[in-house]
C-alpha atoms as a PDB file:
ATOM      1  CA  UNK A   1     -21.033 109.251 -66.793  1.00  0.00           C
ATOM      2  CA  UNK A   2     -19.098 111.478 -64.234  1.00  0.00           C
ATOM      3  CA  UNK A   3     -18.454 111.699 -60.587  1.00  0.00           C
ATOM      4  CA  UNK A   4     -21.386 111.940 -57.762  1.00  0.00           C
ATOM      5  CA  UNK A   5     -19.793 114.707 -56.622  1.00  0.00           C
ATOM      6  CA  UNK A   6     -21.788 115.759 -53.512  1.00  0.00           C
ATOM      7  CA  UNK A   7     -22.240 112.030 -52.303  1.00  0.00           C
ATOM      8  CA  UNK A   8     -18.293 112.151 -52.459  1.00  0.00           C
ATOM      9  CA  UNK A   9     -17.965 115.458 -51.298  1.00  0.00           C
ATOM     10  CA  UNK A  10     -19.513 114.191 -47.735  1.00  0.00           C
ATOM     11  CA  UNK A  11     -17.698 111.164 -47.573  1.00  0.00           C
ATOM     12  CA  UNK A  12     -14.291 113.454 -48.412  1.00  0.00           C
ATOM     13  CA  UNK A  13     -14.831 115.497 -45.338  1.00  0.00           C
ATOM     14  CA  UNK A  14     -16.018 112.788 -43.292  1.00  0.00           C
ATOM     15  CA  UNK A  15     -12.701 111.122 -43.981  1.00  0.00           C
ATOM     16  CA  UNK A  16     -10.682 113.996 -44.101  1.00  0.00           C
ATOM     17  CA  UNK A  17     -11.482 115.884 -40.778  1.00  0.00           C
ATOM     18  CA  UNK A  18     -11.363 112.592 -38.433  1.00  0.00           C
ATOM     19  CA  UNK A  19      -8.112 111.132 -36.583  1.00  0.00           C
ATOM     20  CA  UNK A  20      -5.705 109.697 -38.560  1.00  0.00           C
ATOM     21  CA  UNK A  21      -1.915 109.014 -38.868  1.00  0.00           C
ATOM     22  CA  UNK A  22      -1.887 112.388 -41.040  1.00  0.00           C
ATOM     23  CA  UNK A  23      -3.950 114.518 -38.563  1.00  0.00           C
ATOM     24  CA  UNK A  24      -2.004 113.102 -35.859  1.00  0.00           C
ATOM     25  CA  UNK A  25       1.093 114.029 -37.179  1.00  0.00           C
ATOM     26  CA  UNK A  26      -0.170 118.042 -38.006  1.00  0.00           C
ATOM     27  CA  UNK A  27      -1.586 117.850 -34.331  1.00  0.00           C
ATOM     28  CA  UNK A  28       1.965 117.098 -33.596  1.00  0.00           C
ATOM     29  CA  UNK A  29       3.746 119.755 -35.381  1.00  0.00           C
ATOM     30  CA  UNK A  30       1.365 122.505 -34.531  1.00  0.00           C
ATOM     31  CA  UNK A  31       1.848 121.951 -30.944  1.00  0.00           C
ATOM     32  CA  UNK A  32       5.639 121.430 -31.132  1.00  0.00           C
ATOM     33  CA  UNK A  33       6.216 124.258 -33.160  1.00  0.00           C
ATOM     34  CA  UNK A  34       3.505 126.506 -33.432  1.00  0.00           C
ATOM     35  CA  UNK A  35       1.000 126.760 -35.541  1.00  0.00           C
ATOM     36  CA  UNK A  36       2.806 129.493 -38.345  1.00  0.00           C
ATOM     37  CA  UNK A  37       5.857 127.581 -37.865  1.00  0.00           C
ATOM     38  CA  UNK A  38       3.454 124.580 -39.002  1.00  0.00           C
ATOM     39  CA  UNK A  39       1.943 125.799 -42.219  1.00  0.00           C
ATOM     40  CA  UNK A  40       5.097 124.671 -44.955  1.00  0.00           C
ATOM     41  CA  UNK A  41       4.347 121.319 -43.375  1.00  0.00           C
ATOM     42  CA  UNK A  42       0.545 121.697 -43.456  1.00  0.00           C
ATOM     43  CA  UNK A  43       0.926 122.358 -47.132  1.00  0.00           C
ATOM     44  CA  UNK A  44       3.216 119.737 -47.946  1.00  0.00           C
ATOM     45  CA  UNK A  45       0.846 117.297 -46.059  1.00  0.00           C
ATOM     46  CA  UNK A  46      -1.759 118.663 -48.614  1.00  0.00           C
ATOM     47  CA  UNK A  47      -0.391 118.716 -51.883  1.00  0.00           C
ATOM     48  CA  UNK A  48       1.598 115.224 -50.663  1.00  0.00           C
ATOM     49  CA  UNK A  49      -2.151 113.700 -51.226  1.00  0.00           C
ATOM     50  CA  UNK A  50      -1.843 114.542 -55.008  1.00  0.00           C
ATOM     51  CA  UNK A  51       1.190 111.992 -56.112  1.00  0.00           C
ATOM     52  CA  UNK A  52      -1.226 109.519 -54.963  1.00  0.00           C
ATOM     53  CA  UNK A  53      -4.472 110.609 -56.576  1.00  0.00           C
ATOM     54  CA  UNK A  54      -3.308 111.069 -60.225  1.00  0.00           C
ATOM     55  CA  UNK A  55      -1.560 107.918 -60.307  1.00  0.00           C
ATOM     56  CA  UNK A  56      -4.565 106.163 -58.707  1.00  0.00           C
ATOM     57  CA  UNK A  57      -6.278 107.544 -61.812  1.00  0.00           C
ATOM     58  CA  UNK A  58      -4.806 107.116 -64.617  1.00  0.00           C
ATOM     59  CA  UNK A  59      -4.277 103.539 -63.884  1.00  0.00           C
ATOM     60  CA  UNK A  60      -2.122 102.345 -61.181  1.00  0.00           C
ATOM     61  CA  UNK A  61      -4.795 100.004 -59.529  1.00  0.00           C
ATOM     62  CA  UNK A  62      -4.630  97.688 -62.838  1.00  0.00           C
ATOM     63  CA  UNK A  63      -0.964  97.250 -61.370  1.00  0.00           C
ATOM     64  CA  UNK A  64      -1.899  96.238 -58.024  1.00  0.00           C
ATOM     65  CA  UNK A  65      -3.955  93.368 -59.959  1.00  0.00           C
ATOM     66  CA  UNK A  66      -0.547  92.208 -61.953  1.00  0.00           C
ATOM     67  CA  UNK A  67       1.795  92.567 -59.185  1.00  0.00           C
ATOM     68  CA  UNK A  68      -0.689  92.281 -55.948  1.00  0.00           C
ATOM     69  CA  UNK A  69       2.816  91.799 -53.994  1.00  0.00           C
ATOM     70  CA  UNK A  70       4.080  95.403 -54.632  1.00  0.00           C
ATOM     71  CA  UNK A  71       1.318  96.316 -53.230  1.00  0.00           C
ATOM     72  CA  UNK A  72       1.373  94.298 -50.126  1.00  0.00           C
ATOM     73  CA  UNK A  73       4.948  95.056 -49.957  1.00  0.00           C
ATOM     74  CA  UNK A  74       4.028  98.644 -49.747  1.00  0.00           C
ATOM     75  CA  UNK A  75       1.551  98.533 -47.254  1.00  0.00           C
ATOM     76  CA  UNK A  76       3.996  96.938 -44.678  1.00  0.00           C
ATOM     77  CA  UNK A  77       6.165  99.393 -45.544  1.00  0.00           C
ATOM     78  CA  UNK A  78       3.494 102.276 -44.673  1.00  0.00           C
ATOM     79  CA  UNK A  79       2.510 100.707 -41.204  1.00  0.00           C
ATOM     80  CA  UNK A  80       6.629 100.898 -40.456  1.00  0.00           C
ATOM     81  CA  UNK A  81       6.450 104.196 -41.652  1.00  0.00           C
ATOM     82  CA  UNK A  82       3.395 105.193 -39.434  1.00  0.00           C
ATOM     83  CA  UNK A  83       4.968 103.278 -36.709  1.00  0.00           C
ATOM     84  CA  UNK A  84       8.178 105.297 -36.496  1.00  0.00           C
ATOM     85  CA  UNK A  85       6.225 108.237 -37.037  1.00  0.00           C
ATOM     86  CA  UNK A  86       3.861 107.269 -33.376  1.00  0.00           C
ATOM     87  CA  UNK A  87       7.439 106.538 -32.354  1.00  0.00           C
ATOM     88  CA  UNK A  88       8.723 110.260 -33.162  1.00  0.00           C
ATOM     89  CA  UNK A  89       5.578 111.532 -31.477  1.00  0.00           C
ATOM     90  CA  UNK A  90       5.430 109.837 -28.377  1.00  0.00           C
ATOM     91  CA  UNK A  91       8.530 111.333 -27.649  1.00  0.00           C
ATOM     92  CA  UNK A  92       8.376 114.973 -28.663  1.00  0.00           C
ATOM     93  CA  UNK A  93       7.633 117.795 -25.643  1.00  0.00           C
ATOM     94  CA  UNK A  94       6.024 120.737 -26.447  1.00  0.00           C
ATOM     95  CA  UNK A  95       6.630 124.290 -26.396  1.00  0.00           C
ATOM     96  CA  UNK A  96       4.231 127.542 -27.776  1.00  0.00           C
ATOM     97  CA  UNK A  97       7.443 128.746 -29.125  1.00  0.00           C
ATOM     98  CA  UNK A  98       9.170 126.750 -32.372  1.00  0.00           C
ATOM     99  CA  UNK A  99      11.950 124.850 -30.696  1.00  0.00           C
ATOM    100  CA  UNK A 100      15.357 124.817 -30.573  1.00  0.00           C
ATOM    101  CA  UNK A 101      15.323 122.399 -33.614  1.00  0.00           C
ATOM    102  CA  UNK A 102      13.707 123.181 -36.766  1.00  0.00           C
ATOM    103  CA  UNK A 103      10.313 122.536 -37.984  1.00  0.00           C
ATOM    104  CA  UNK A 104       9.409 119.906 -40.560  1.00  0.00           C
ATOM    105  CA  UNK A 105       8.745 121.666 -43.770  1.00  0.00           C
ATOM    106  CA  UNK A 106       6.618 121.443 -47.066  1.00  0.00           C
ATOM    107  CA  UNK A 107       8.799 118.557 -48.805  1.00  0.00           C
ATOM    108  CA  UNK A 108       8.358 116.208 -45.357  1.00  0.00           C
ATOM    109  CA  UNK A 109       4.856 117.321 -45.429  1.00  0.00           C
ATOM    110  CA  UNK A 110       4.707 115.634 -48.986  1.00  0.00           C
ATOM    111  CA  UNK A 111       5.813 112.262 -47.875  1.00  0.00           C
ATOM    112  CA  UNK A 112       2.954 111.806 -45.340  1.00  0.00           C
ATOM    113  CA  UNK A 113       0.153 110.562 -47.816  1.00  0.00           C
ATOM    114  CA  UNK A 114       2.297 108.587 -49.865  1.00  0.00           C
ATOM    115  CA  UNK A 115       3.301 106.810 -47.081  1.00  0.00           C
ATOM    116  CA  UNK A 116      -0.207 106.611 -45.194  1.00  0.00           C
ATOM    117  CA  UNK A 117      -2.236 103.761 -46.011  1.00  0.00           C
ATOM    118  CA  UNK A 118      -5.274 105.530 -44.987  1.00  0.00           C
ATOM    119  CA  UNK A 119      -5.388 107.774 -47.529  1.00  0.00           C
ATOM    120  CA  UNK A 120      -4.598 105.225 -50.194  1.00  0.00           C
ATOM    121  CA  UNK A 121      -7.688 103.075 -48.827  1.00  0.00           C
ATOM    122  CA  UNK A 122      -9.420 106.787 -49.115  1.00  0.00           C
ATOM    123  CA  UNK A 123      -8.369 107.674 -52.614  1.00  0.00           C
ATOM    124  CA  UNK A 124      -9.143 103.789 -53.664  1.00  0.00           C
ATOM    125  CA  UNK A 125     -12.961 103.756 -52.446  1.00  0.00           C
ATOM    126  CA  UNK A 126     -13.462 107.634 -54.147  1.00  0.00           C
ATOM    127  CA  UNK A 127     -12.352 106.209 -57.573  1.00  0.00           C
ATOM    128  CA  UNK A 128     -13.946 102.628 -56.993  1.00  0.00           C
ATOM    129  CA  UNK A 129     -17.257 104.167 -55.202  1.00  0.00           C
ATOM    130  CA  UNK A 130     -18.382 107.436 -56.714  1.00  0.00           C
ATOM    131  CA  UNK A 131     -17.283 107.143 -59.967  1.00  0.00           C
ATOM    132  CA  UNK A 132     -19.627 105.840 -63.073  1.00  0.00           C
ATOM    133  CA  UNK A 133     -18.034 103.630 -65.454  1.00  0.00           C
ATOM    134  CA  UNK A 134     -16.801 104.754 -68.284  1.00  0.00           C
ATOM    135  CA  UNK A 135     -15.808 108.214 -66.604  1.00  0.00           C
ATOM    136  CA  UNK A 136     -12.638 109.819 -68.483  1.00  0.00           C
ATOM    137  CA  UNK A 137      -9.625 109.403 -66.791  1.00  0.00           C
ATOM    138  CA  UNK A 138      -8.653 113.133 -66.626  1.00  0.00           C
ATOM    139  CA  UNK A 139     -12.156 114.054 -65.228  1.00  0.00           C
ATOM    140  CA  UNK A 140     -12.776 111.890 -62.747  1.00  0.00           C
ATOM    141  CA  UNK A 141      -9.634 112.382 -61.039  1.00  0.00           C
ATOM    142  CA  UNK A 142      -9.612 115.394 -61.243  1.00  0.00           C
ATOM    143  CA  UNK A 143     -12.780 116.181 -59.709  1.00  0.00           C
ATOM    144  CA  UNK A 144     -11.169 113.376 -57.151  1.00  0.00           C
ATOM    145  CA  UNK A 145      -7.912 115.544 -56.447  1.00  0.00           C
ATOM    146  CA  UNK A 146     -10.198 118.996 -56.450  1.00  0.00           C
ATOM    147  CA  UNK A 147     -12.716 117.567 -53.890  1.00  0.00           C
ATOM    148  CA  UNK A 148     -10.054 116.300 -51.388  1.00  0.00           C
ATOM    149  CA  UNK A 149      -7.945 119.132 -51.509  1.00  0.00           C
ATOM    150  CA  UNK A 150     -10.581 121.497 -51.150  1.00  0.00           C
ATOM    151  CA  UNK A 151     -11.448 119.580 -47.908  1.00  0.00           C
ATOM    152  CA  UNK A 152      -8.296 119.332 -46.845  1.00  0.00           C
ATOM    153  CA  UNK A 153      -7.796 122.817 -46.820  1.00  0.00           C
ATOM    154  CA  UNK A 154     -10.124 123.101 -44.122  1.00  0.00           C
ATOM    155  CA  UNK A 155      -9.226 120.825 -41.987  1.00  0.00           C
ATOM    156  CA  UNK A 156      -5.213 120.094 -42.049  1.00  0.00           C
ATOM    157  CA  UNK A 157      -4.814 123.158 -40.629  1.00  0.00           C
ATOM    158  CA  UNK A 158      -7.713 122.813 -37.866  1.00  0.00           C
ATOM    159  CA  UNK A 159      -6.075 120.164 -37.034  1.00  0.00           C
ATOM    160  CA  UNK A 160      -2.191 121.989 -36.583  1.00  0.00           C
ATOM    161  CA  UNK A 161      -3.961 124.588 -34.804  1.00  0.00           C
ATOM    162  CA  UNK A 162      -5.704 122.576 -32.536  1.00  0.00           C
ATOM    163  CA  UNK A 163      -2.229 121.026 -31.890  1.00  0.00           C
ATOM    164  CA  UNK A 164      -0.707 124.839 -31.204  1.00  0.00           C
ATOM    165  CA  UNK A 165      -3.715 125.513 -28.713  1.00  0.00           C
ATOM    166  CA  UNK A 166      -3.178 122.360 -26.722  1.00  0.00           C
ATOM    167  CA  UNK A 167       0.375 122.767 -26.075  1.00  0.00           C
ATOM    168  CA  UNK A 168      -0.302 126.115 -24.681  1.00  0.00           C
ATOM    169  CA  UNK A 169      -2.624 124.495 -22.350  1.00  0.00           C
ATOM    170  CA  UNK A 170      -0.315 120.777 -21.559  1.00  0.00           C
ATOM    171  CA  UNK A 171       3.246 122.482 -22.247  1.00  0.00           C
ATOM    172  CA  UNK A 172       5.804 121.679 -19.261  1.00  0.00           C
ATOM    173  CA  UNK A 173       3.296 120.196 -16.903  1.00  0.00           C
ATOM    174  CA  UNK A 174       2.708 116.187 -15.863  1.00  0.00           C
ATOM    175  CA  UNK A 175      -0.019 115.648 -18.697  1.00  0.00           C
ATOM    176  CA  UNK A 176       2.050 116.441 -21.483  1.00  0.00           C
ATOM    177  CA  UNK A 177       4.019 113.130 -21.405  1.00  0.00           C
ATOM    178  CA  UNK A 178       0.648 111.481 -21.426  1.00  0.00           C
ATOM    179  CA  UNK A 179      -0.776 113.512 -24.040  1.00  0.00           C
ATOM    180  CA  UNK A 180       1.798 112.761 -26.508  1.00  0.00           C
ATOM    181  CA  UNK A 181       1.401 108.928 -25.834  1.00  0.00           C
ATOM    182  CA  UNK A 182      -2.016 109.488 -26.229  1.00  0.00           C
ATOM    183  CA  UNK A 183      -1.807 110.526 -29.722  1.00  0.00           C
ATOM    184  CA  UNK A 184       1.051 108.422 -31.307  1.00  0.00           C
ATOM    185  CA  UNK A 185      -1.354 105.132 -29.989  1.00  0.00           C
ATOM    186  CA  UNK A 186      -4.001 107.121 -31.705  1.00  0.00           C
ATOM    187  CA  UNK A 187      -1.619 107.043 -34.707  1.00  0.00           C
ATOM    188  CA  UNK A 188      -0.794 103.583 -34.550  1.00  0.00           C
ATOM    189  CA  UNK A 189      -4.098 102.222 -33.938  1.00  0.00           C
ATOM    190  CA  UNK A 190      -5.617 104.209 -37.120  1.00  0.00           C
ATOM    191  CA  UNK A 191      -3.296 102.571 -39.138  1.00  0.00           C
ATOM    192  CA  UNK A 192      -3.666  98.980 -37.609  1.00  0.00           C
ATOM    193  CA  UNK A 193      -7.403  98.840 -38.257  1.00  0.00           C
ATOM    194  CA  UNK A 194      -7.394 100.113 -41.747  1.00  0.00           C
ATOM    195  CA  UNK A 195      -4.408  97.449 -43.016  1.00  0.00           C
ATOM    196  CA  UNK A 196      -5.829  94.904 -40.588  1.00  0.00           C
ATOM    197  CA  UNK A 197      -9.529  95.406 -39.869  1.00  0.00           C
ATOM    198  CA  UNK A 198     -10.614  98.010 -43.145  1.00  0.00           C
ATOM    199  CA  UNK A 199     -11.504 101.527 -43.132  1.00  0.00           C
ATOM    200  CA  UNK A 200     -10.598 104.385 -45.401  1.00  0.00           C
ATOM    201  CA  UNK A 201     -10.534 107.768 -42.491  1.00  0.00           C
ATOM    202  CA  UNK A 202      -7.702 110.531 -42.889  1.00  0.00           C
END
């Protein structure tokens, strides 16, 4: 009994470091605001990942199976979510310097995950996938929760950085406008063809 941890290890940063609705939205905030500026979110987006892998866990999936329409309830409510979020995006312009406004911090970082449906499809296939029947509850999850946060320590803030290092190069010219179009359809369409068409990527 127990977790294949190295099969799931791959599969975590496989997931983890590709586009998706969270790693569009660190892109985002790295290039509006910096990448220091970024980090409280960066952490939040992190840790946010948590309050849906100890649930998961300890049982939450036999309530999707008495109530399925929760759960489809919820997931409608994540692609709005993700949807103004694309919104948000497409119309932010960039600046190296943090902006005139203030950055999102660590407690909206936490609400990203919740509210992403790709890392609940994630989370879902790690517990339903790698994990050997009859696995305690408290170890499998949290070899689950250590696995995918050591991954995304590594890559969330890649991902803000690469956000800061763009905007340096797209800030106040013609492209920008594009740019951020560019990556709220990103954001959209990762969400559309994990509710609609399956997949489990960050």
């Amino acid at each position: 009994m127990g977790v294949a941890t190295t099969s799931f290890l791959i599969f975590a940063a496989s997931q983890v470091g590709t586009p998706g609705p969270a790693n569009m939205a660190l892109m985002s905030v790295g290039a509006r605001y910096g990448f220091v500026a970024a980090l409280p979110f960066v952490a939040g987006v992190a840790l946010g990942k948590q309050l849906v892998i100890w649930p998961v866990g300890f049982g939450l999936m036999e309530l999707a199976n008495r109530a399925p329409w929760v759960f489809e309830g919820l997931k409608y409510l994540c692609v709005a979510y993700v949807c103004w979020l694309a919104l948000k995006i497409a119309n932010l312009r960039l600046t190296p310097q943090a902006g005139a406004d203030n950055p999102p911090g660590f407690r909206a970082g936490l609400l990203v995950h919740p509210l992403n449906p790709k890392a609940w499809a994630m989370i879902v296939a790690g517990f339903t996938g790698f994990v050997a029947v009859g696995t305690p509850h408290f170890q499998a999850t949290l070899t689950i929760a250590g696995i995918l946060l050591a991954c995304q320590a590594v890559f969330h803030p890649i991902w803000a950085f690469a956000g800061d290092r763009i905007a340096h190069v797209v800030a106040g010219r013609p492209a920008e406008k594009y740019l951020m179009w560019m990556l709220a359809g990103l954001t959209v369409a990762s969400v559309v063809f994990v509710v609609f068409g399956g997949g489990a990527q960050e």
